[in-house]
N, C-alpha and C. Protein backbone atom coordinates (compact mmCIF):
# COMPACT_ATOMS: atom_id res chain seq x y z
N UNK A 1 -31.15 -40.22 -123.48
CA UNK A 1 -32.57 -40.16 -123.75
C UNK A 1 -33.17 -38.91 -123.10
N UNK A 2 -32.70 -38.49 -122.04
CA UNK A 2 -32.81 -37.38 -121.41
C UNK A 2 -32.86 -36.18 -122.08
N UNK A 3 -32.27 -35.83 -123.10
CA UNK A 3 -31.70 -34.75 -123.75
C UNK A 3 -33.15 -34.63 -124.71
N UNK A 4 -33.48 -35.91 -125.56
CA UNK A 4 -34.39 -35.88 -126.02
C UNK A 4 -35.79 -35.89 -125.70
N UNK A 5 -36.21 -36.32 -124.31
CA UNK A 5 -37.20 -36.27 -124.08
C UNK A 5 -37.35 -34.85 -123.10
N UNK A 6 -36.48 -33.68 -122.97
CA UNK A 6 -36.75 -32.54 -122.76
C UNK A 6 -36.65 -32.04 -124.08
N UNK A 7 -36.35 -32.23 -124.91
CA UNK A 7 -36.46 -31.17 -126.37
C UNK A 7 -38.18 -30.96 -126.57
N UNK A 8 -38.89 -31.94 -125.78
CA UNK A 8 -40.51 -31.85 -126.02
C UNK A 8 -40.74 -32.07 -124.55
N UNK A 9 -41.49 -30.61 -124.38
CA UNK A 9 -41.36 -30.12 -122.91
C UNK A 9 -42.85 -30.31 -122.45
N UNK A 10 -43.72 -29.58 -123.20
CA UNK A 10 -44.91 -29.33 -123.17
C UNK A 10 -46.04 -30.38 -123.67
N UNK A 11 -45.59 -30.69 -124.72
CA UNK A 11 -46.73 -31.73 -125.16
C UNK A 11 -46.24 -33.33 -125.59
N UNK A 12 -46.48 -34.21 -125.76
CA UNK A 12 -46.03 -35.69 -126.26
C UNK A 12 -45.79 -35.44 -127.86
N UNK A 13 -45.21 -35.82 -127.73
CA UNK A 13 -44.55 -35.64 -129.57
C UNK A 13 -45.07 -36.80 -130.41
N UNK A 14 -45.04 -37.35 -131.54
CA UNK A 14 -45.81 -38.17 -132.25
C UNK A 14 -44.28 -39.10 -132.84
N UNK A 15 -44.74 -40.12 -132.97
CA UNK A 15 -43.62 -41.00 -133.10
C UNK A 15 -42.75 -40.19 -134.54
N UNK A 16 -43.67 -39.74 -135.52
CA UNK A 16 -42.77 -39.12 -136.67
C UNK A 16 -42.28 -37.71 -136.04
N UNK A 17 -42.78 -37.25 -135.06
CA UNK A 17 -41.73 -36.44 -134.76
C UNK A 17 -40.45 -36.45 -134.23
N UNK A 18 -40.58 -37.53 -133.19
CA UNK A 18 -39.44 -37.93 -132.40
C UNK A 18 -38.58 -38.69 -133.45
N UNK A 19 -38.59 -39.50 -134.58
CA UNK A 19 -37.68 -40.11 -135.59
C UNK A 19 -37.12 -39.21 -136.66
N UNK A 20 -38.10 -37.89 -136.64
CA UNK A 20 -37.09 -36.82 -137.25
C UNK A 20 -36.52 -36.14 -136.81
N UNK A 21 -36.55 -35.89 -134.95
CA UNK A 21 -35.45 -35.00 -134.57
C UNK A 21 -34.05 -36.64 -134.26
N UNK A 22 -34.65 -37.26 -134.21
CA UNK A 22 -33.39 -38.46 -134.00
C UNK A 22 -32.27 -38.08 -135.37
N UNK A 23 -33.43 -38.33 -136.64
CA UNK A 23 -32.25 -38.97 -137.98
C UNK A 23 -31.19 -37.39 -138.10
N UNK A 24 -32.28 -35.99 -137.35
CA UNK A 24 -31.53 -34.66 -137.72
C UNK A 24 -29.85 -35.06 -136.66
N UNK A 25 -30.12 -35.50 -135.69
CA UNK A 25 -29.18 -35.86 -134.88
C UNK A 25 -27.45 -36.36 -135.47
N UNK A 26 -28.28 -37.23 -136.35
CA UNK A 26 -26.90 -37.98 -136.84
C UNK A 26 -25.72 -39.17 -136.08
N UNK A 27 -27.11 -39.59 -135.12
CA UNK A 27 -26.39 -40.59 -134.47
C UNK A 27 -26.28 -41.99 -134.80
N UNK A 28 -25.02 -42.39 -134.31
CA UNK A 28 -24.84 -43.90 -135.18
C UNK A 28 -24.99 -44.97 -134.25
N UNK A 29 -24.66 -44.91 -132.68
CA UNK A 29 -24.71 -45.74 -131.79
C UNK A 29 -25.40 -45.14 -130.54
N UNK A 30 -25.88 -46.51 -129.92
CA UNK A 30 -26.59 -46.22 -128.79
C UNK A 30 -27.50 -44.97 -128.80
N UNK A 31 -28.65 -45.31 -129.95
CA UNK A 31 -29.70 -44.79 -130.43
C UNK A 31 -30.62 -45.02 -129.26
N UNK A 32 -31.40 -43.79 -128.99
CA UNK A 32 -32.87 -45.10 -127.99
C UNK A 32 -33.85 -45.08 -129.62
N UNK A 33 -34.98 -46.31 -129.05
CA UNK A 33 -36.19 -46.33 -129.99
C UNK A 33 -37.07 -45.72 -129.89
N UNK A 34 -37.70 -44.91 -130.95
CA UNK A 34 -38.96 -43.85 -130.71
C UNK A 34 -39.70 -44.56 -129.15
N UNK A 35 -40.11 -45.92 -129.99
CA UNK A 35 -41.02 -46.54 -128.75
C UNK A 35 -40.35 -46.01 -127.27
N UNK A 36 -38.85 -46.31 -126.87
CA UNK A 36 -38.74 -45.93 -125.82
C UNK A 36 -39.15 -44.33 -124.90
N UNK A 37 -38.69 -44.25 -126.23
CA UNK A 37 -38.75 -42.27 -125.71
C UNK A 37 -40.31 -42.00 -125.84
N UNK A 38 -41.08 -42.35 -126.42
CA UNK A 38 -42.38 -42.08 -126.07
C UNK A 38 -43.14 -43.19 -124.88
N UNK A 39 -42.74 -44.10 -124.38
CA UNK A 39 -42.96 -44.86 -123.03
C UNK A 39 -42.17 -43.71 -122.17
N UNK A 40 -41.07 -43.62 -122.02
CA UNK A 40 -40.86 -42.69 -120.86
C UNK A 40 -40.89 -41.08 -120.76
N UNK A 41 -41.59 -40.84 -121.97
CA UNK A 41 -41.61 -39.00 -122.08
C UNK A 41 -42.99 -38.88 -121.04
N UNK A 42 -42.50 -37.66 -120.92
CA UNK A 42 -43.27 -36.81 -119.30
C UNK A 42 -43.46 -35.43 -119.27
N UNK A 43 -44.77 -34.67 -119.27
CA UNK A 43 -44.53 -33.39 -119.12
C UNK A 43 -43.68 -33.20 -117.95
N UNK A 44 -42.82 -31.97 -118.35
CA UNK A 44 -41.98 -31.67 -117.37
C UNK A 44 -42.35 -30.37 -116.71
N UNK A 45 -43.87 -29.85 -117.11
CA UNK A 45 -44.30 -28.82 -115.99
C UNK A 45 -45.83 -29.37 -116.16
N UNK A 46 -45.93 -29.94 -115.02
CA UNK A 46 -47.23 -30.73 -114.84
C UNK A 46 -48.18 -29.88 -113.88
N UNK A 47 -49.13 -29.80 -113.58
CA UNK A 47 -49.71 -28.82 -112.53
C UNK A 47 -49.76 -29.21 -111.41
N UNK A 48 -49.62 -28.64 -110.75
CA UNK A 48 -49.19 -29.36 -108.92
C UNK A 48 -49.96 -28.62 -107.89
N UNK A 49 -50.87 -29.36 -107.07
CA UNK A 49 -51.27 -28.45 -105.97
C UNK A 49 -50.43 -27.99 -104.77
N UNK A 50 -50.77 -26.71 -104.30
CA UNK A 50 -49.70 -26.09 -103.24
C UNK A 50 -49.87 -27.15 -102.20
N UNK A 51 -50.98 -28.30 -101.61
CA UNK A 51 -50.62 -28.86 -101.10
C UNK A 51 -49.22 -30.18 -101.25
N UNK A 52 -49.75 -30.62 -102.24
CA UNK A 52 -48.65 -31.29 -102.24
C UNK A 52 -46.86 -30.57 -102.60
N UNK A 53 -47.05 -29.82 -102.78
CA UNK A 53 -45.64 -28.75 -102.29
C UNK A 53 -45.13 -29.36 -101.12
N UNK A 54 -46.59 -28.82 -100.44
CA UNK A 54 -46.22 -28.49 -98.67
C UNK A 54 -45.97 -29.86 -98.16
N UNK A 55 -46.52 -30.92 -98.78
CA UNK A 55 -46.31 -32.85 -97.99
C UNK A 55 -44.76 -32.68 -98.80
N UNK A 56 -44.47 -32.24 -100.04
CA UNK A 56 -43.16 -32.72 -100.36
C UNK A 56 -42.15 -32.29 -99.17
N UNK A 57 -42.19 -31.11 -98.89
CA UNK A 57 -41.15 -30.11 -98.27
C UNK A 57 -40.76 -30.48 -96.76
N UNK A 58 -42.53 -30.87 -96.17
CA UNK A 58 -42.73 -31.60 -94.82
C UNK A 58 -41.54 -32.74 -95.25
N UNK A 59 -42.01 -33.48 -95.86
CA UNK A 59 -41.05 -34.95 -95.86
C UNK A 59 -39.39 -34.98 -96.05
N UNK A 60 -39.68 -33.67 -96.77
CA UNK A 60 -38.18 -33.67 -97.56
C UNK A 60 -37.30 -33.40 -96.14
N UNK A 61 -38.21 -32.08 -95.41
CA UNK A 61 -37.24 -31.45 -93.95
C UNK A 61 -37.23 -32.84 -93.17
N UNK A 62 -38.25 -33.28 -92.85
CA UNK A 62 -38.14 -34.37 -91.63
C UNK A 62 -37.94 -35.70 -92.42
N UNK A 63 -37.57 -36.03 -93.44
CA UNK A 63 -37.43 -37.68 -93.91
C UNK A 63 -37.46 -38.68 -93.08
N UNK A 64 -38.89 -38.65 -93.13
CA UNK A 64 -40.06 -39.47 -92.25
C UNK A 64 -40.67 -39.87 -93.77
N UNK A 65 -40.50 -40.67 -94.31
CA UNK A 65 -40.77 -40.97 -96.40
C UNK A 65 -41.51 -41.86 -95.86
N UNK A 66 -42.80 -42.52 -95.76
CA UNK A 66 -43.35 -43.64 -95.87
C UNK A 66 -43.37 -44.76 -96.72
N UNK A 67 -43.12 -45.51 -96.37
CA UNK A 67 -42.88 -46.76 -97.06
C UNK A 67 -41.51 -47.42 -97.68
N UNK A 68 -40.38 -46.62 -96.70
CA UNK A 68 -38.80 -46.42 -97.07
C UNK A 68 -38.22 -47.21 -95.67
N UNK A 69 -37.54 -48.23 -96.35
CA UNK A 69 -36.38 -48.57 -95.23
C UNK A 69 -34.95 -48.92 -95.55
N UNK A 70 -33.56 -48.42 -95.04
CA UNK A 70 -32.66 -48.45 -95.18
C UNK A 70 -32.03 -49.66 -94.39
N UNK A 71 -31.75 -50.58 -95.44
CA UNK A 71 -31.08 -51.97 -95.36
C UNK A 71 -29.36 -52.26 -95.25
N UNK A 72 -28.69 -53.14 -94.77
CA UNK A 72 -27.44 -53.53 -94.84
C UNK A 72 -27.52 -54.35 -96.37
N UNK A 73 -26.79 -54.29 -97.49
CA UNK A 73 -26.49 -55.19 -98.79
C UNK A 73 -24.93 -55.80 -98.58
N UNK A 74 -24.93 -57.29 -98.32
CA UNK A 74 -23.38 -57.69 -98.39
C UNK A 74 -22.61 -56.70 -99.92
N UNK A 75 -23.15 -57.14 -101.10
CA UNK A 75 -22.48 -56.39 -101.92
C UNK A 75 -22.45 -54.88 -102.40
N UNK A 76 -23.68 -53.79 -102.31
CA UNK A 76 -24.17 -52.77 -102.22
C UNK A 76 -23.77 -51.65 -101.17
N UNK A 77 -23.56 -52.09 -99.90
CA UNK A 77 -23.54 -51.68 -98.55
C UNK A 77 -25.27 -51.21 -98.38
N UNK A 78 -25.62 -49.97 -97.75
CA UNK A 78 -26.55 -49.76 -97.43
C UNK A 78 -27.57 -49.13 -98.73
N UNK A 79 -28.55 -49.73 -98.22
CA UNK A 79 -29.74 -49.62 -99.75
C UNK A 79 -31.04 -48.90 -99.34
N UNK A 80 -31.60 -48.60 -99.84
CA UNK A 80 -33.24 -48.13 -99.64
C UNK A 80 -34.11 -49.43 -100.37
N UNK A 81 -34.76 -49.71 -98.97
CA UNK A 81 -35.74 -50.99 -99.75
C UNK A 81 -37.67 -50.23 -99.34
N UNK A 82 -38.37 -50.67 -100.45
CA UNK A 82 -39.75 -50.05 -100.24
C UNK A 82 -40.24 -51.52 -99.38
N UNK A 83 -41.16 -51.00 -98.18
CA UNK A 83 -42.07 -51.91 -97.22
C UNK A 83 -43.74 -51.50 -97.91
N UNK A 84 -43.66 -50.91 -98.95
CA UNK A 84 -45.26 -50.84 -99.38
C UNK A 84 -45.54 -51.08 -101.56
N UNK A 85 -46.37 -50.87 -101.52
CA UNK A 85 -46.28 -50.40 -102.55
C UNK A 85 -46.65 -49.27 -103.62
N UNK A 86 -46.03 -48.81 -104.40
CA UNK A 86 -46.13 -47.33 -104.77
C UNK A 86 -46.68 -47.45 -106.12
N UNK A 87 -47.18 -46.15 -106.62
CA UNK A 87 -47.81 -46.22 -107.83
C UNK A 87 -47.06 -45.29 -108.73
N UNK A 88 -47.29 -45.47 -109.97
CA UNK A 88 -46.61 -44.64 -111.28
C UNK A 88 -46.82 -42.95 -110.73
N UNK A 89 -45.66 -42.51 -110.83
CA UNK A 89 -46.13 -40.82 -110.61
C UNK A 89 -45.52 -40.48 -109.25
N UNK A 90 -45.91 -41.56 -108.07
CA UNK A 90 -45.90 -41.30 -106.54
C UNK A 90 -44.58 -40.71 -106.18
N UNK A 91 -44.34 -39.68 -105.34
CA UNK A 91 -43.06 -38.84 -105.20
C UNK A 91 -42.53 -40.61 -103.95
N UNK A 92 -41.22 -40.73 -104.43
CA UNK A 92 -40.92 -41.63 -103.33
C UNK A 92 -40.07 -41.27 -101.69
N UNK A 93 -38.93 -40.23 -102.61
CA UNK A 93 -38.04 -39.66 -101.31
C UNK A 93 -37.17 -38.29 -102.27
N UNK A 94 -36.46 -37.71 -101.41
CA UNK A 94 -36.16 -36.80 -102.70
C UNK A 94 -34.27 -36.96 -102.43
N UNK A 95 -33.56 -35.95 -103.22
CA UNK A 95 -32.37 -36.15 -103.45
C UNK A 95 -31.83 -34.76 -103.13
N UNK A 96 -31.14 -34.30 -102.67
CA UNK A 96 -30.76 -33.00 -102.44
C UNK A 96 -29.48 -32.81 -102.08
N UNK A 97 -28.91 -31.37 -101.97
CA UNK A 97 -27.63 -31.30 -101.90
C UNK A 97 -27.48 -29.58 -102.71
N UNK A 98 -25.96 -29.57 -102.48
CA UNK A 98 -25.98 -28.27 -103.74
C UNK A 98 -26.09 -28.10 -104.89
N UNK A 99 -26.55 -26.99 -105.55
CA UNK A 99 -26.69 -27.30 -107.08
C UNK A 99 -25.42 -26.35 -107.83
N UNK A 100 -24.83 -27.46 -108.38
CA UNK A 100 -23.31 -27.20 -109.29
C UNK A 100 -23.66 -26.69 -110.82
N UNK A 101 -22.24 -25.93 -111.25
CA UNK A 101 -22.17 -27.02 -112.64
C UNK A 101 -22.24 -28.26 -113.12
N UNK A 102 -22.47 -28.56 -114.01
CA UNK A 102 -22.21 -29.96 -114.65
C UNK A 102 -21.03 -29.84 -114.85
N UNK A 103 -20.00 -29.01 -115.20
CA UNK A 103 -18.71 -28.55 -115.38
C UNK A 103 -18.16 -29.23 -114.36
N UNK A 104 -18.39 -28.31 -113.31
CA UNK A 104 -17.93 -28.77 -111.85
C UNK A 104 -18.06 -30.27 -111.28
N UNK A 105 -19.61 -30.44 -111.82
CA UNK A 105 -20.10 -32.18 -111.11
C UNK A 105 -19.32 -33.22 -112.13
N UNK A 106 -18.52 -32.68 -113.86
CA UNK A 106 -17.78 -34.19 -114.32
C UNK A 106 -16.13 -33.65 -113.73
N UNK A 107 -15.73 -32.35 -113.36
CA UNK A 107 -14.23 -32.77 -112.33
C UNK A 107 -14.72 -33.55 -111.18
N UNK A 108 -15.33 -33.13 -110.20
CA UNK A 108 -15.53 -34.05 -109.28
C UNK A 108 -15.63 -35.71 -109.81
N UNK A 109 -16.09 -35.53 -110.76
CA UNK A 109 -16.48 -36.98 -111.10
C UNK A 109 -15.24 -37.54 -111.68
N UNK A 110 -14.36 -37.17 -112.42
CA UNK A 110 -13.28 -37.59 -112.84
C UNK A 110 -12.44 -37.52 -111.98
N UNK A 111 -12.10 -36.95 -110.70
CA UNK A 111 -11.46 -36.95 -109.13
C UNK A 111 -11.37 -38.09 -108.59
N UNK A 112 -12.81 -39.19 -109.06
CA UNK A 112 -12.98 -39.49 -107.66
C UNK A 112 -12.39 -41.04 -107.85
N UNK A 113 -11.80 -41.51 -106.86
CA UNK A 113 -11.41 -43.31 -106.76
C UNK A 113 -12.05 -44.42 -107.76
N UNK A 114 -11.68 -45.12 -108.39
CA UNK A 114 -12.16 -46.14 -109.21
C UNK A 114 -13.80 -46.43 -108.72
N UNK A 115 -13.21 -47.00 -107.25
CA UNK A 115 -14.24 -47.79 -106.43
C UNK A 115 -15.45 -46.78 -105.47
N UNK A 116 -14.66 -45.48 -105.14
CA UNK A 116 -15.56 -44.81 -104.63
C UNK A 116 -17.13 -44.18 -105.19
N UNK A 117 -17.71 -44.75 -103.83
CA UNK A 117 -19.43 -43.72 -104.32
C UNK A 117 -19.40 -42.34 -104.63
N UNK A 118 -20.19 -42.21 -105.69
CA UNK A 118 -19.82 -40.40 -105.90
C UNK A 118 -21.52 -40.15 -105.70
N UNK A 119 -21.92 -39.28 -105.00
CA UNK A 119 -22.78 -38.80 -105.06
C UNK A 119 -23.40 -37.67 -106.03
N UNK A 120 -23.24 -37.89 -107.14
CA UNK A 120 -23.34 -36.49 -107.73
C UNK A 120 -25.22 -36.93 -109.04
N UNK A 121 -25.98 -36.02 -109.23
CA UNK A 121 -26.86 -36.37 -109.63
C UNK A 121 -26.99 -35.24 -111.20
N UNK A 122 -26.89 -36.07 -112.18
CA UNK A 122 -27.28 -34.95 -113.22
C UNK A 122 -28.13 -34.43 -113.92
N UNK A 123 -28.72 -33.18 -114.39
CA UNK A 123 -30.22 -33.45 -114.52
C UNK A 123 -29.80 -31.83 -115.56
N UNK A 124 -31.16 -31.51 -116.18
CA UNK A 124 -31.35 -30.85 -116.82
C UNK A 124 -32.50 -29.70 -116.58
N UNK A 125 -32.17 -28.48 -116.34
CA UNK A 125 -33.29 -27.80 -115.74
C UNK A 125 -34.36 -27.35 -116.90
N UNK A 126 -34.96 -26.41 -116.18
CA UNK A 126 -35.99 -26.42 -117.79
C UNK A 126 -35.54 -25.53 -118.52
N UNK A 127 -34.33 -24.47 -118.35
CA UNK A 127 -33.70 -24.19 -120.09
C UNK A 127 -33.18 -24.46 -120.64
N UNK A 128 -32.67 -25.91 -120.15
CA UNK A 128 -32.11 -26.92 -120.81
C UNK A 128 -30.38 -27.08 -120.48
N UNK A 129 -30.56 -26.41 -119.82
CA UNK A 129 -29.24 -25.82 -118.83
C UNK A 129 -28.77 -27.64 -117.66
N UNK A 130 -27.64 -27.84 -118.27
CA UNK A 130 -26.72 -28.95 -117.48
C UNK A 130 -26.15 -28.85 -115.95
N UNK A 131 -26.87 -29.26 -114.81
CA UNK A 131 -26.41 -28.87 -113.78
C UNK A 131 -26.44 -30.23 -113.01
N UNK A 132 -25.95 -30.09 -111.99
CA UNK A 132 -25.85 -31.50 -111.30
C UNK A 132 -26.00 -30.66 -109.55
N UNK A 133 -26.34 -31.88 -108.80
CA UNK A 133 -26.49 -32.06 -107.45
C UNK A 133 -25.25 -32.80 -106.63
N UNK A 134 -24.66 -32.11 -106.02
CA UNK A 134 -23.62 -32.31 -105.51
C UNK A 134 -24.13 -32.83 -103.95
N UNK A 135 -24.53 -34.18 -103.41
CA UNK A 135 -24.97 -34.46 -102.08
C UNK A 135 -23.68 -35.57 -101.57
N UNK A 136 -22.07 -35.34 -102.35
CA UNK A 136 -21.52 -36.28 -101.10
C UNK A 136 -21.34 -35.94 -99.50
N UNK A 137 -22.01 -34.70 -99.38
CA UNK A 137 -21.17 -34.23 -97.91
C UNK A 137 -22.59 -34.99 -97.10
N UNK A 138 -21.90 -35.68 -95.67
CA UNK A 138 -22.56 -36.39 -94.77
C UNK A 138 -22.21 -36.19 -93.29
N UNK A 139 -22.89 -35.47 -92.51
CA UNK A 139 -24.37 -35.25 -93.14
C UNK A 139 -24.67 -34.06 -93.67
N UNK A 140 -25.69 -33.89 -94.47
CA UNK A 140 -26.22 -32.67 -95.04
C UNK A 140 -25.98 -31.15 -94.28
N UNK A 141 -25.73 -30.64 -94.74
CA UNK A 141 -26.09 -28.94 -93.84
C UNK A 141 -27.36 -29.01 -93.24
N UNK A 142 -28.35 -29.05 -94.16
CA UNK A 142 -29.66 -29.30 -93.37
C UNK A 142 -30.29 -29.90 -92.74
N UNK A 143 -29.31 -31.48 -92.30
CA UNK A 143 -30.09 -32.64 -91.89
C UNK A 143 -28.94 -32.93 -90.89
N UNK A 144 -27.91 -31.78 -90.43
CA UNK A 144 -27.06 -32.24 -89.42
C UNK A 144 -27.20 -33.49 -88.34
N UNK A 145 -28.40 -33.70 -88.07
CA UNK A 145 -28.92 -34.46 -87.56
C UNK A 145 -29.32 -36.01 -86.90
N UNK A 146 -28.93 -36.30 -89.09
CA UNK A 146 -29.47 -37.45 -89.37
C UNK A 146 -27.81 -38.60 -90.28
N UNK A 147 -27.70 -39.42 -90.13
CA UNK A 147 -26.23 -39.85 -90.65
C UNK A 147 -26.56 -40.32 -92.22
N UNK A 148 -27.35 -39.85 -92.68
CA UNK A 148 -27.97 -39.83 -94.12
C UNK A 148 -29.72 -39.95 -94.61
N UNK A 149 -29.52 -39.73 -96.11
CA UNK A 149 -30.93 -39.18 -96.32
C UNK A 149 -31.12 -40.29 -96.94
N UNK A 150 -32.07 -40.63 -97.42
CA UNK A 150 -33.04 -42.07 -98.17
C UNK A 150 -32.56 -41.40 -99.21
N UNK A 151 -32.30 -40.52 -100.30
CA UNK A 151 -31.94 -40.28 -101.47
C UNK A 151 -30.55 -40.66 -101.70
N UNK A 152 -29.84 -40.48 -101.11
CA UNK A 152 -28.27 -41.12 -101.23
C UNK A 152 -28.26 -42.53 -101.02
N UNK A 153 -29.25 -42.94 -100.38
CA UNK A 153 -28.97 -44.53 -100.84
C UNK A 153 -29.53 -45.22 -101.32
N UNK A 154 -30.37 -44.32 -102.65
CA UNK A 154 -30.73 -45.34 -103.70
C UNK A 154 -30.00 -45.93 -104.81
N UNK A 155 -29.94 -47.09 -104.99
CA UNK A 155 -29.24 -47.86 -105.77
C UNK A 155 -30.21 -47.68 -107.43
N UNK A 156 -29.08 -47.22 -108.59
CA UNK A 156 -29.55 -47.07 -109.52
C UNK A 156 -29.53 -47.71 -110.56
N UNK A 157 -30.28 -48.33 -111.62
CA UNK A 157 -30.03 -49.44 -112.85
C UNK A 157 -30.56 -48.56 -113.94
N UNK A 158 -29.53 -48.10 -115.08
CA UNK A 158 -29.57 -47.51 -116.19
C UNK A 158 -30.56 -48.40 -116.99
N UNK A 159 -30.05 -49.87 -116.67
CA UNK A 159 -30.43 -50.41 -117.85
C UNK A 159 -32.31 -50.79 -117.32
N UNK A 160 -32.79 -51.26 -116.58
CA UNK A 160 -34.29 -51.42 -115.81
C UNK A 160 -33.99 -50.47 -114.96
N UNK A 161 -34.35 -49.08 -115.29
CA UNK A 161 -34.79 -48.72 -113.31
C UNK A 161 -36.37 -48.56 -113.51
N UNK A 162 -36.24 -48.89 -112.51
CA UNK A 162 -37.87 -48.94 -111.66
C UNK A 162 -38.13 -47.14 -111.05
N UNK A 163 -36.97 -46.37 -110.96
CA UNK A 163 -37.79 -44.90 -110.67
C UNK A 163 -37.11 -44.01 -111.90
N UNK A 164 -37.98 -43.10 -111.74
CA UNK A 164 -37.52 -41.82 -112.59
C UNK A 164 -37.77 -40.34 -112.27
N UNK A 165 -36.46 -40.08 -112.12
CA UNK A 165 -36.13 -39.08 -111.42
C UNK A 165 -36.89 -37.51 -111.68
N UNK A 166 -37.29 -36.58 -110.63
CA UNK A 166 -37.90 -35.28 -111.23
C UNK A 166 -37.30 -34.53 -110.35
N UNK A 167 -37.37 -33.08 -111.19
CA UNK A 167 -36.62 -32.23 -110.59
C UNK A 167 -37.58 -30.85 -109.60
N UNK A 168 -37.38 -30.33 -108.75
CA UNK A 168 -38.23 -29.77 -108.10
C UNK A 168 -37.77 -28.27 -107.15
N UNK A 169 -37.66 -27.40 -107.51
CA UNK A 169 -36.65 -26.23 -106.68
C UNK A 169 -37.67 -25.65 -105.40
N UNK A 170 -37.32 -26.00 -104.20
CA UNK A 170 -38.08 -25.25 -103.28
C UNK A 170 -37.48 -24.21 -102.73
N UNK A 171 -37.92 -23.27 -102.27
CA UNK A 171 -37.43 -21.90 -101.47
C UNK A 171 -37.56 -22.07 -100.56
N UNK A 172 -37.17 -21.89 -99.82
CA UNK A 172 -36.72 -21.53 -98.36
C UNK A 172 -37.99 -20.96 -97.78
């Protein structure tokens, strides 16, 4: 769904648009429904004040995330559980690490143990360019510090998730 809901970057597309770039597609299975893709389409360059840059970057360096606590799960192991509640839009914690190929992030991914966690995150930048986030190393380069970040231990559901992921490049 991803693929399609960056093909319309800038503006919300109209349900007959989104059902004619689908049928141009030629797909036979595991279609999404217009309805879906227009419930979760999102400008993907939204306007942002430099403050909130600066609260992202604060939080991101010191992950001090409000309203985040990292739990024991008998079956999960360790989880991120929210102690508040958050609203549609609200940045929650962020995800970081190096930025790979996608090339690179499906060997790693085909490397790794049946059972093992892979940390790898895939995403699409805005030229549409396939890259992934490579965060298994623990702890971080930047967070030597800390024995993990609230982004590595969020637990994810393809089928209901409750977040949706954005992408965000800060400089140094």
């Amino acid at each position: 769904m991803d693929v399609i809901i960056a093909h319309y970057k800038h503006e919300k597309p109209t349900p007959s648009q989104v059902q004619s770039y689908l049928n141009r597609q030629g797909w036979l299975k595991q279609v999404p429904t217009v309805e879906d893709i227009l419930l979760y389409w999102e400008a993907s360059e939204k306007p942002k004040s430099d403050a909130t840059d600066r609260r992202i970057q604060h939080l991101t360096n010191t992950q001090q995330w409000p309203g985040l606590a990292v739990v024991d799960d008998p079956v999960k192991g360790e989880k991120v559980v929210t102690l508040q509640d958050f609203k549609k839009g609200d940045y929650i914690c962020d995800y970081h690490g190096p930025v790979i190929s996608a090339k690179e992030g499906d060997r790693l991914m085909r490397s790794m143990e049946q059972n093992e966690m892979g940390y790898l995150y895939f995403f699409l930048d805005r030229g549409n360019k396939r890259l992934c986030i490579y965060a298994q190393n623990v702890p971080c380069s930047c967070h030597s510090d800390l024995p993990t970040t609230y982004g590595r231990k969020i637990n994810h559901s393809r089928k209901r998730p409750n977040l949706r992921p954005t992408s965000q490049i800060f400089l140094k």
